[in-house]
Protein backbone atom coordinates (compact mmCIF):
# COMPACT_ATOMS: atom_id res chain seq x y z
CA UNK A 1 92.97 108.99 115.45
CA UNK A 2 90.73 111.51 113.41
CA UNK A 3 89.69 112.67 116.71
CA UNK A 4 93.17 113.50 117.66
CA UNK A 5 93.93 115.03 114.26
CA UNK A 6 91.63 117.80 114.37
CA UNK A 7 89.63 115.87 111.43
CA UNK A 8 86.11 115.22 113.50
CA UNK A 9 84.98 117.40 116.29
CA UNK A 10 84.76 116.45 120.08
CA UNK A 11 81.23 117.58 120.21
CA UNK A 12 80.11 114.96 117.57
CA UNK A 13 81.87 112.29 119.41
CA UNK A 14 79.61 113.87 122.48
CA UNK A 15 76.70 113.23 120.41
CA UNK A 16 77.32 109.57 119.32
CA UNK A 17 78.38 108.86 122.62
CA UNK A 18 75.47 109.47 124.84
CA UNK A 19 73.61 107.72 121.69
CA UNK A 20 75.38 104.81 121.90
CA UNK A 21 74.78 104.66 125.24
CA UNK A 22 71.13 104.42 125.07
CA UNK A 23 71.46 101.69 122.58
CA UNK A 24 73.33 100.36 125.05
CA UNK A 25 76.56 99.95 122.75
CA UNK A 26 78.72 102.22 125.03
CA UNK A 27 82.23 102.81 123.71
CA UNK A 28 81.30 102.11 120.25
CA UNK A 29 81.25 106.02 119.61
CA UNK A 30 84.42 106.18 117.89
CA UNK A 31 83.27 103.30 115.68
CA UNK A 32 80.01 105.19 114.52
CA UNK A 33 81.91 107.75 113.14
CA UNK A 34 82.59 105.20 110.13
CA UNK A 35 79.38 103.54 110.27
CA UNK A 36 76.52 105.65 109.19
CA UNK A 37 73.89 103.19 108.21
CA UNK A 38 70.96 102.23 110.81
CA UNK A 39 71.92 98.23 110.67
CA UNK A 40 75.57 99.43 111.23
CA UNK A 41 74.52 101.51 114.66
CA UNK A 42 72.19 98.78 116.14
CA UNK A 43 75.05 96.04 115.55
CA UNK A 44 77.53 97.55 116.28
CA UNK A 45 79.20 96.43 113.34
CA UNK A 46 80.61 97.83 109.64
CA UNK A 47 78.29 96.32 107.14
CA UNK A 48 79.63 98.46 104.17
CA UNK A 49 82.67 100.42 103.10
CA UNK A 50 83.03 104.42 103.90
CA UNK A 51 85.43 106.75 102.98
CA UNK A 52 87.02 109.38 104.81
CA UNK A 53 89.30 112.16 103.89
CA UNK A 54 92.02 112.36 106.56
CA UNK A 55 95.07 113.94 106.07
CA UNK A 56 98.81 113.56 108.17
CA UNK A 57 101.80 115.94 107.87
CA UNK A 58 102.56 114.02 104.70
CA UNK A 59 100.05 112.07 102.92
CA UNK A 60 96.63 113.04 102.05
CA UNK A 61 94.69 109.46 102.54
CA UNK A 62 91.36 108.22 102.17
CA UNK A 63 90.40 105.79 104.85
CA UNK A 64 88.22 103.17 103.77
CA UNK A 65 87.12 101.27 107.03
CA UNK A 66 86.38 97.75 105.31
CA UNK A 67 84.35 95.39 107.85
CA UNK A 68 85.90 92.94 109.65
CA UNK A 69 83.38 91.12 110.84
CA UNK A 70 82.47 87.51 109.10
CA UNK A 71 79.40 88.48 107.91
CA UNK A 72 80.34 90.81 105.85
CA UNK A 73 83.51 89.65 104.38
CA UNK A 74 82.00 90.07 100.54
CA UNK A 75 82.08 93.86 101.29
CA UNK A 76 85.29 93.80 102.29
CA UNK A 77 86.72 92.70 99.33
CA UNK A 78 85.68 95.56 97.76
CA UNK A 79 87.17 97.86 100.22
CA UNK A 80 90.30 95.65 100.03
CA UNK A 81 90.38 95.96 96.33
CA UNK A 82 90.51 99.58 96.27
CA UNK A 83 93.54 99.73 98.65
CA UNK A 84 97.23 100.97 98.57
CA UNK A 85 98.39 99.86 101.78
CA UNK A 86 95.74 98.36 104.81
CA UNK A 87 95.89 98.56 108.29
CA UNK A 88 95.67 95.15 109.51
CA UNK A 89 93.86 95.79 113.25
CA UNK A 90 94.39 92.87 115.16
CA UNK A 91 92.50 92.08 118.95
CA UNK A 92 95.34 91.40 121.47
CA UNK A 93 93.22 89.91 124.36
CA UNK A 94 91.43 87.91 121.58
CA UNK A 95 94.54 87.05 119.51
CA UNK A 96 94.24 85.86 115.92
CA UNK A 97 90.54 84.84 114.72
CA UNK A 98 89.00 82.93 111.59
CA UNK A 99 88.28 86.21 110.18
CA UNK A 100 92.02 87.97 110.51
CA UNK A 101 93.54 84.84 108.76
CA UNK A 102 90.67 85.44 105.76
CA UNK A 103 91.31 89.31 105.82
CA UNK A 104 95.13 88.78 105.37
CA UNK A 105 94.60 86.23 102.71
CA UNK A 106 92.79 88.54 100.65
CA UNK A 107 94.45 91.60 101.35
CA UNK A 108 97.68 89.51 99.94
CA UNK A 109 95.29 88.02 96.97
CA UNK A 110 93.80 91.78 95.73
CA UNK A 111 97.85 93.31 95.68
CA UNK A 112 97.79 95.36 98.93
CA UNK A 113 101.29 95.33 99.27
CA UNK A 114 102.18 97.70 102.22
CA UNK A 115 100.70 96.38 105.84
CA UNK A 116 100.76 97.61 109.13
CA UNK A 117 99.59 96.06 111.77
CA UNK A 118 97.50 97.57 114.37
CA UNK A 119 97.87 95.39 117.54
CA UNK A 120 94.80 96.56 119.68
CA UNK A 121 92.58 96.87 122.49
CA UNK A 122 96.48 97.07 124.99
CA UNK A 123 94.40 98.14 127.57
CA UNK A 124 92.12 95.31 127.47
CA UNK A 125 95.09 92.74 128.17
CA UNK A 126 95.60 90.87 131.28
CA UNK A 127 97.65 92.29 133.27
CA UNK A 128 96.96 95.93 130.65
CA UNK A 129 99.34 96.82 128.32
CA UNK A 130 101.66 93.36 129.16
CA UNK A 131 104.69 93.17 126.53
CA UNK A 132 104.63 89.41 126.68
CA UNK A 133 100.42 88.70 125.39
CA UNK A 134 101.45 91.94 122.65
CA UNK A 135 104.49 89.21 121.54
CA UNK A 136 102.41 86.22 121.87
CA UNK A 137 99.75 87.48 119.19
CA UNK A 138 102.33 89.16 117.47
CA UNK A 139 104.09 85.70 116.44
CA UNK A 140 100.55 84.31 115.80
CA UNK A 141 100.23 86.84 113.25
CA UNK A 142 103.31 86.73 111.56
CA UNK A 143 102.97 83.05 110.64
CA UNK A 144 100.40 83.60 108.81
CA UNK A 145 101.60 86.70 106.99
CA UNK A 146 104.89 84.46 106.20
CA UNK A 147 102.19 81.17 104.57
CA UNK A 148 100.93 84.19 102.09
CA UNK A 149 104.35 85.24 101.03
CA UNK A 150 104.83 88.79 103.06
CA UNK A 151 108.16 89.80 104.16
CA UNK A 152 107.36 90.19 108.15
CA UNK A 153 110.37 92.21 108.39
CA UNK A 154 108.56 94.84 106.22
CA UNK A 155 105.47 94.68 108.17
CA UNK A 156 105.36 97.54 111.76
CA UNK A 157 103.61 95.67 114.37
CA UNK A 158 102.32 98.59 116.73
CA UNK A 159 100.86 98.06 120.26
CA UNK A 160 98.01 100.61 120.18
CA UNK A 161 94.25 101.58 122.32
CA UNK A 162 92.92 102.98 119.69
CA UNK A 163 90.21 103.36 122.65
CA UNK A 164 92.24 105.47 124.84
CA UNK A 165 94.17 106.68 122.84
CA UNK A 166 97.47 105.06 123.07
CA UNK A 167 100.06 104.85 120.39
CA UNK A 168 97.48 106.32 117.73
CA UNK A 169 98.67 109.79 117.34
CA UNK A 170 100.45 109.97 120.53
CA UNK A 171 103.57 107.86 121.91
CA UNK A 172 102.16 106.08 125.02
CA UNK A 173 103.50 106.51 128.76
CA UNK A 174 101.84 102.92 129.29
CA UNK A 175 104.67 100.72 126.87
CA UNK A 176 107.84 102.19 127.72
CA UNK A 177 108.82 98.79 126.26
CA UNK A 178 107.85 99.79 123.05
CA UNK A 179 110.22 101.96 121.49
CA UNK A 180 108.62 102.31 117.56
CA UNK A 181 106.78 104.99 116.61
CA UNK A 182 103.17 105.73 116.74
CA UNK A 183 99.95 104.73 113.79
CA UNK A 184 100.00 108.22 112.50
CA UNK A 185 103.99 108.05 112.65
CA UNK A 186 103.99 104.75 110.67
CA UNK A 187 101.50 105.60 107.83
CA UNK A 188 103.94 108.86 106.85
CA UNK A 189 106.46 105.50 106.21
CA UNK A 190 104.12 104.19 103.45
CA UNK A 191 105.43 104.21 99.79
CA UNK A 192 102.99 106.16 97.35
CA UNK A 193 102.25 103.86 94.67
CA UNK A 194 103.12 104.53 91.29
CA UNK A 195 100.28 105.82 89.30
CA UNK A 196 99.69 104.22 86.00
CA UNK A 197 98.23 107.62 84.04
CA UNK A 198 99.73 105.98 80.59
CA UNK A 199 97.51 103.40 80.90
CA UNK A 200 93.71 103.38 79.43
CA UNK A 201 91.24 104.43 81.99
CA UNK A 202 89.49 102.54 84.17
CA UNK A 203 87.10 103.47 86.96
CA UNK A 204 85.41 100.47 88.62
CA UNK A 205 81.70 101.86 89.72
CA UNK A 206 80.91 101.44 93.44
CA UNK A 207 77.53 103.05 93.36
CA UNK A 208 75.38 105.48 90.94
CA UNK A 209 73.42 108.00 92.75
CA UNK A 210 70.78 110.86 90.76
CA UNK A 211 71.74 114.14 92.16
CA UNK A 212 69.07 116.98 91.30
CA UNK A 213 69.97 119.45 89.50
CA UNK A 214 72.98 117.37 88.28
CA UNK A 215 71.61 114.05 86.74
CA UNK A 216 73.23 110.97 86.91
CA UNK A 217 76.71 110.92 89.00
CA UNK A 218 78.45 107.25 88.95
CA UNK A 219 80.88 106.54 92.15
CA UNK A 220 84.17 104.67 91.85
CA UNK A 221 87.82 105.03 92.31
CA UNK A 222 90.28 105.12 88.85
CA UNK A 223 92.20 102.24 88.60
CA UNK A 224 94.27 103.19 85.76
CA UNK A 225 94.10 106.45 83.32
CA UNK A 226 92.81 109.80 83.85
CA UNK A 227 89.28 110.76 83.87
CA UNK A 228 88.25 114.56 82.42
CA UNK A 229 85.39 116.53 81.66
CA UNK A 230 84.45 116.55 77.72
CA UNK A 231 85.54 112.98 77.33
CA UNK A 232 83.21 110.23 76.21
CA UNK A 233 83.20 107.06 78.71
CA UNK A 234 81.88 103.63 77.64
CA UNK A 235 80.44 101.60 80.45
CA UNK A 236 80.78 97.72 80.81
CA UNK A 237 79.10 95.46 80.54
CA UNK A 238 76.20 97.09 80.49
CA UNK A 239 77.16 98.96 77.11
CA UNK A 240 76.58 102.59 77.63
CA UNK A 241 78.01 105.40 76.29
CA UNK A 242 77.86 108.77 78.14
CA UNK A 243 79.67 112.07 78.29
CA UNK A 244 81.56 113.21 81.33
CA UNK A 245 80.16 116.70 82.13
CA UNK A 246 81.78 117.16 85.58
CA UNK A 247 84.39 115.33 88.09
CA UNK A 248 83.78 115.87 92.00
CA UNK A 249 86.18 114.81 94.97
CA UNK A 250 85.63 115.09 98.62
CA UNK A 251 82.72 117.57 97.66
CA UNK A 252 85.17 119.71 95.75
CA UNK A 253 84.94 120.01 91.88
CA UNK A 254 87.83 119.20 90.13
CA UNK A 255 89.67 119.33 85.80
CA UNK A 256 91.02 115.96 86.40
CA UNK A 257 91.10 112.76 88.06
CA UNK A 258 94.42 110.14 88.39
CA UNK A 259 94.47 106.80 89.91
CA UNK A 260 93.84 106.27 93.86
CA UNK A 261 91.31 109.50 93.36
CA UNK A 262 87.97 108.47 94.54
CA UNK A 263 85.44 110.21 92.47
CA UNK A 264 81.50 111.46 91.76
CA UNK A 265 81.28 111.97 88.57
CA UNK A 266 78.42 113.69 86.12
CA UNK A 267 78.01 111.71 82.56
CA UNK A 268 75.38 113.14 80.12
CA UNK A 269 73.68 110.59 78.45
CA UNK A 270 72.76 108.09 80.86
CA UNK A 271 69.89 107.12 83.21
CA UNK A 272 70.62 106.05 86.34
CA UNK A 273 69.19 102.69 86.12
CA UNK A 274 71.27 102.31 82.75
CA UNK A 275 74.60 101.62 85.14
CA UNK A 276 75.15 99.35 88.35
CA UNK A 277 77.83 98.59 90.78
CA UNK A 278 79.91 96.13 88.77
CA UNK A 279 80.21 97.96 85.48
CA UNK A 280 83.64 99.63 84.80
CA UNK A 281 84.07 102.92 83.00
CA UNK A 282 86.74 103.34 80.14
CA UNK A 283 87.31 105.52 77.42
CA UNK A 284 84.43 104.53 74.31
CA UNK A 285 87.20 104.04 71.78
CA UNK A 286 89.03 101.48 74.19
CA UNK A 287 86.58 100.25 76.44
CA UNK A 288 86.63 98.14 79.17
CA UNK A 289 87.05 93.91 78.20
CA UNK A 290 83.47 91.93 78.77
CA UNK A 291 84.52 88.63 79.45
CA UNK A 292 82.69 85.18 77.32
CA UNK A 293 85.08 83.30 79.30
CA UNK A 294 88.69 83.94 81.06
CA UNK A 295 91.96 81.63 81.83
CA UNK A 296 93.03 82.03 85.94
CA UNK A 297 95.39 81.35 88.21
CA UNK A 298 93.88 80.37 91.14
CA UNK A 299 94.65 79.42 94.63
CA UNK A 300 91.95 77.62 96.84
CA UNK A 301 92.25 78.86 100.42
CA UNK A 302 89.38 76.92 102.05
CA UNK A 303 87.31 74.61 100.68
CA UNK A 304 85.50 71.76 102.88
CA UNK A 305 85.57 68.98 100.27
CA UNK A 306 86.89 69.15 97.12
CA UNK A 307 86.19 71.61 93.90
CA UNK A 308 85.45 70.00 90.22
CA UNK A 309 85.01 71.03 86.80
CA UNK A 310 81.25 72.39 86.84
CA UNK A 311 81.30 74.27 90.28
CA UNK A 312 79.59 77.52 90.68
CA UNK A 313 80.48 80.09 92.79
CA UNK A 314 80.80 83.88 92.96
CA UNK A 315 83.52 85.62 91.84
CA UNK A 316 84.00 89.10 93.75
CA UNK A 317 86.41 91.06 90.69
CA UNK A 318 87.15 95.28 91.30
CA UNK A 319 83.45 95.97 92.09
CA UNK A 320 81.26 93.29 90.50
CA UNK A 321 80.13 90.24 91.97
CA UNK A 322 79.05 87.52 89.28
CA UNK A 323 78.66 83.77 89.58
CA UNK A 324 80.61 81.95 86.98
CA UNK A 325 81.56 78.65 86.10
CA UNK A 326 84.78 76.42 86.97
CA UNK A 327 84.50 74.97 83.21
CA UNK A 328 87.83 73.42 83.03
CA UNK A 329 90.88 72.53 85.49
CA UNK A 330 93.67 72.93 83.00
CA UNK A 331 96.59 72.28 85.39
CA UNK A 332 97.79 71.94 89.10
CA UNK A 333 100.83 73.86 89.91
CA UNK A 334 103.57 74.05 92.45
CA UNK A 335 102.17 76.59 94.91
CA UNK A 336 105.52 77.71 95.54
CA UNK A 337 107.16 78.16 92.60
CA UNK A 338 104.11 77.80 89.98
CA UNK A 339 105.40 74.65 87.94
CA UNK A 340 102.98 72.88 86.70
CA UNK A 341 102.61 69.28 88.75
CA UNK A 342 99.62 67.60 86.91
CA UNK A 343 97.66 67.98 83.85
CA UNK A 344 94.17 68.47 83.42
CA UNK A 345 93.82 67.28 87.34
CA UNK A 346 90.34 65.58 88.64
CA UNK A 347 89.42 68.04 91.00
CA UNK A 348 91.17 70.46 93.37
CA UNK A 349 91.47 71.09 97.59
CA UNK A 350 92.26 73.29 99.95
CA UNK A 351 95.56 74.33 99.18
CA UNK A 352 95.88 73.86 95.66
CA UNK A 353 97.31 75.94 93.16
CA UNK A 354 95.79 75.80 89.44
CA UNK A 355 95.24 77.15 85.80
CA UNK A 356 91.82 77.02 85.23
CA UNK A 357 88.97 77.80 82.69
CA UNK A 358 86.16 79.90 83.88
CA UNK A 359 82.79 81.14 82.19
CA UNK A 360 80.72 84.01 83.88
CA UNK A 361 77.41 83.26 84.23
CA UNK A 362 76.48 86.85 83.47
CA UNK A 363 78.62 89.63 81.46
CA UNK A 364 81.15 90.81 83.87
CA UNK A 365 84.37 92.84 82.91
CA UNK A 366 87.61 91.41 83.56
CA UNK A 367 91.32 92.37 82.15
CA UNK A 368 94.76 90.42 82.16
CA UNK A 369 96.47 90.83 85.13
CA UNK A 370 99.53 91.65 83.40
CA UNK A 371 97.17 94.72 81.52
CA UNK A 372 95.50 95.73 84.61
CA UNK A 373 96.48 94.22 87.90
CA UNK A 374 93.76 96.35 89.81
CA UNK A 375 90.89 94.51 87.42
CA UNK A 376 92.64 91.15 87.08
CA UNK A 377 92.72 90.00 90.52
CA UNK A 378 89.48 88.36 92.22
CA UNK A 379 88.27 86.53 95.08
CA UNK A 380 85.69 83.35 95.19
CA UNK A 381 82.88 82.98 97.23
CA UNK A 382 80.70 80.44 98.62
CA UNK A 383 78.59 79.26 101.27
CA UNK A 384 80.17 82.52 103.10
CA UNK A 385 82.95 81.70 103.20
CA UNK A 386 86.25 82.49 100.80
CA UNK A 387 87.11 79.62 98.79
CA UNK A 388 89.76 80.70 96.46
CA UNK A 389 91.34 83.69 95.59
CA UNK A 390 93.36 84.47 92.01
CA UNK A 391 94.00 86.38 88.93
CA UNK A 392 93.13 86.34 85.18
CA UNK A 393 95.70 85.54 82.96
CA UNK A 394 93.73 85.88 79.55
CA UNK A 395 90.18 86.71 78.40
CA UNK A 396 88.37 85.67 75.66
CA UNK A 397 86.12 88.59 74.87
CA UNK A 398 82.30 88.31 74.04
């Protein structure tokens, strides 16, 4: 698709291809385009979100290819929770796996709202591009986007090789059965999110990098708010105070950043070991809430036994990932309509919708829901697997 836009060059596609084919990964050379780290190349595999600028007749996006592969799941909630809308891409000779069932529970769980579905790989089918396997996987997949509450109706499923080509950018000759439009087509259909500038900022910090000759530049996408040079930003929890000197996006320098904006920016005042992944920015005179402990609505997606007061898992929330404790199981609820079935219940299984008391283990910075969705919302993980998924409903601060 970005090869087809004009956004990456054939003769780099040249160059990852005949590399890829001495690490004997041919046809991954589309793929590597996304994946620059070493691990990533030699597995063939995304370990870790990138971004990409890529732009249609309409929309300016930024991709973030999130990974898909079980592994790495933990990453992809952070790629997930930085999302407006998510392609969904789905195998069509492989149909629906573990992993596609876990990627569309959390992609419901973190508020991506807007899905499209990517069916893929059409000319890997049996007999290729065959109508009947594309509706087969199709109704696999919409089952489980109806068990997580989306409207299917809402949802474009589009039979694509994003391979060869078909259906990405342009309409295929090889499904004249398919009469919808193409990828590109379907993202111009997205709604743009409304973008909550009233609100306080909030900038989630995906990485801090030193930058010579600049100093200390913290990575992250705003939330909520605006972020401008000359303010003074409060980080959490780590409880620093710096001053924003200068605001970079896409490599361009910019006067002011609004939510969706992925952003470097330069803060004066700060060492680069002062901040981590995990810390959120806000302005100093309302900074971000440090959680002592936090109220949640949780649901628990897959759990092999059962979960008690006293369990101890790790709670993936915006960028931070912090164990914390399960430290009281208020109530049991009505997954479906969220009346409360049982008091104070014993313990809670797969399934299971509850009010529960949690206490980090570690400061970690969580807000209301209600406040701000983007830094309410969370995922729980254990054993590799995700075990629950929810959002705070109150915090009690530290």
């Amino acid at each position: 698709m970005l090869l087809e836009t004009g956004h990456i060059e054939k003769h780099i596609i040249e160059k990852f291809r005949k590399e890829a084919e001495e690490k004997g990964k041919a046809t991954f050379e589309f793929a590597w385009v996304m994946d620059h780290l070493k691990e990533e190349r030699e597995r063939g595999l995304t370990i870790d979100v990138a971004h990409r600028r890529f732009d249609t007749q309409k929309y300016y996006f930024t991709i973030i290819d999130a990974p898909g592969h079980r592994d790495f799941v933990k990453n992809m909630i952070t790629g997930t929770s930085q999302a407006d809308a998510a392609v969904l891409v789905v195998s069509v000779p492989e149909g629906v796996m573990a992993q596609t069932k876990e990627h569309i529970f959390l992609a419901r769980t973190l508020g991506v709202e807007q899905l499209i579905v990517a069916m893929n790989k059409m000319d890997a089918v049996t007999p290729a591009y065959d109508e009947n396997r594309f509706k087969e996987v199709k109704e696999q997949t919409e089952t489980i986007l109806k068990s997580v509450g989306f409207k299917v109706d809402d949802v474009p499923f589009i039979p694509i090789s994003a391979y060869k080509g078909d259906n990405a950018v342009a309409a295929s000759e090889n499904m004249p059965w398919y009469k919808g439009p193409t990828l590109v087509a379907t993202l111009d259909t997205i709604k743009e999110p409304s973008k909550p500038t009233d609100k306080a900022l909030r900038l989630p910090v995906q990485d801090v990098y030193t930058i010579k000759g600049i100093g200390t530049v913290p990575v992250g996408r705003i939330e909520t708010g605006v972020l401008k040079p000359n303010t003074k930003v409060s980080f959490q929890p780590s409880d620093k105070v710096g001053e924003v000197k200068s605001i970079e996006m896409h490599h361009e320098n910019v006067d002011e950043a609004i939510p969706g904006d992925n952003v470097g920016f330069n803060v004066r005042g700060i060492e680069r070991a002062d901040i981590r992944r995990g810390d959120v920015a806000g302005p100093a005179e309302s900074p971000p809430s440090v959680a002592k402990s936090f109220i949640a609505r949780i649901m628990v997606l897959n759990h092999p036994s059962v979960l008690t007061a006293g369990y101890t898992p790790v709670f993936h929330c915006h960028t931070s990932q912090v164990a914390c404790i399960f430290e009281e199981l208020q109530s049991k609820l009505d997954p479906k309509t969220g009346e409360v079935k049982e008091e104070k219940p014993e313990f809670l299984k797969t399934g299971d919708a509850a009010v529960v008391k949690v206490k980090p283990t570690k400061p970690m910075v969580i807000e209301p829901t209600k406040d701000f969705p983007q830094l309410g919302r969370f995922a729980v993980r254990d054993m590799g697997i995700t075990v629950a998924a929810g959002m705070c409903i109150e915090v009690e601060k530290r």
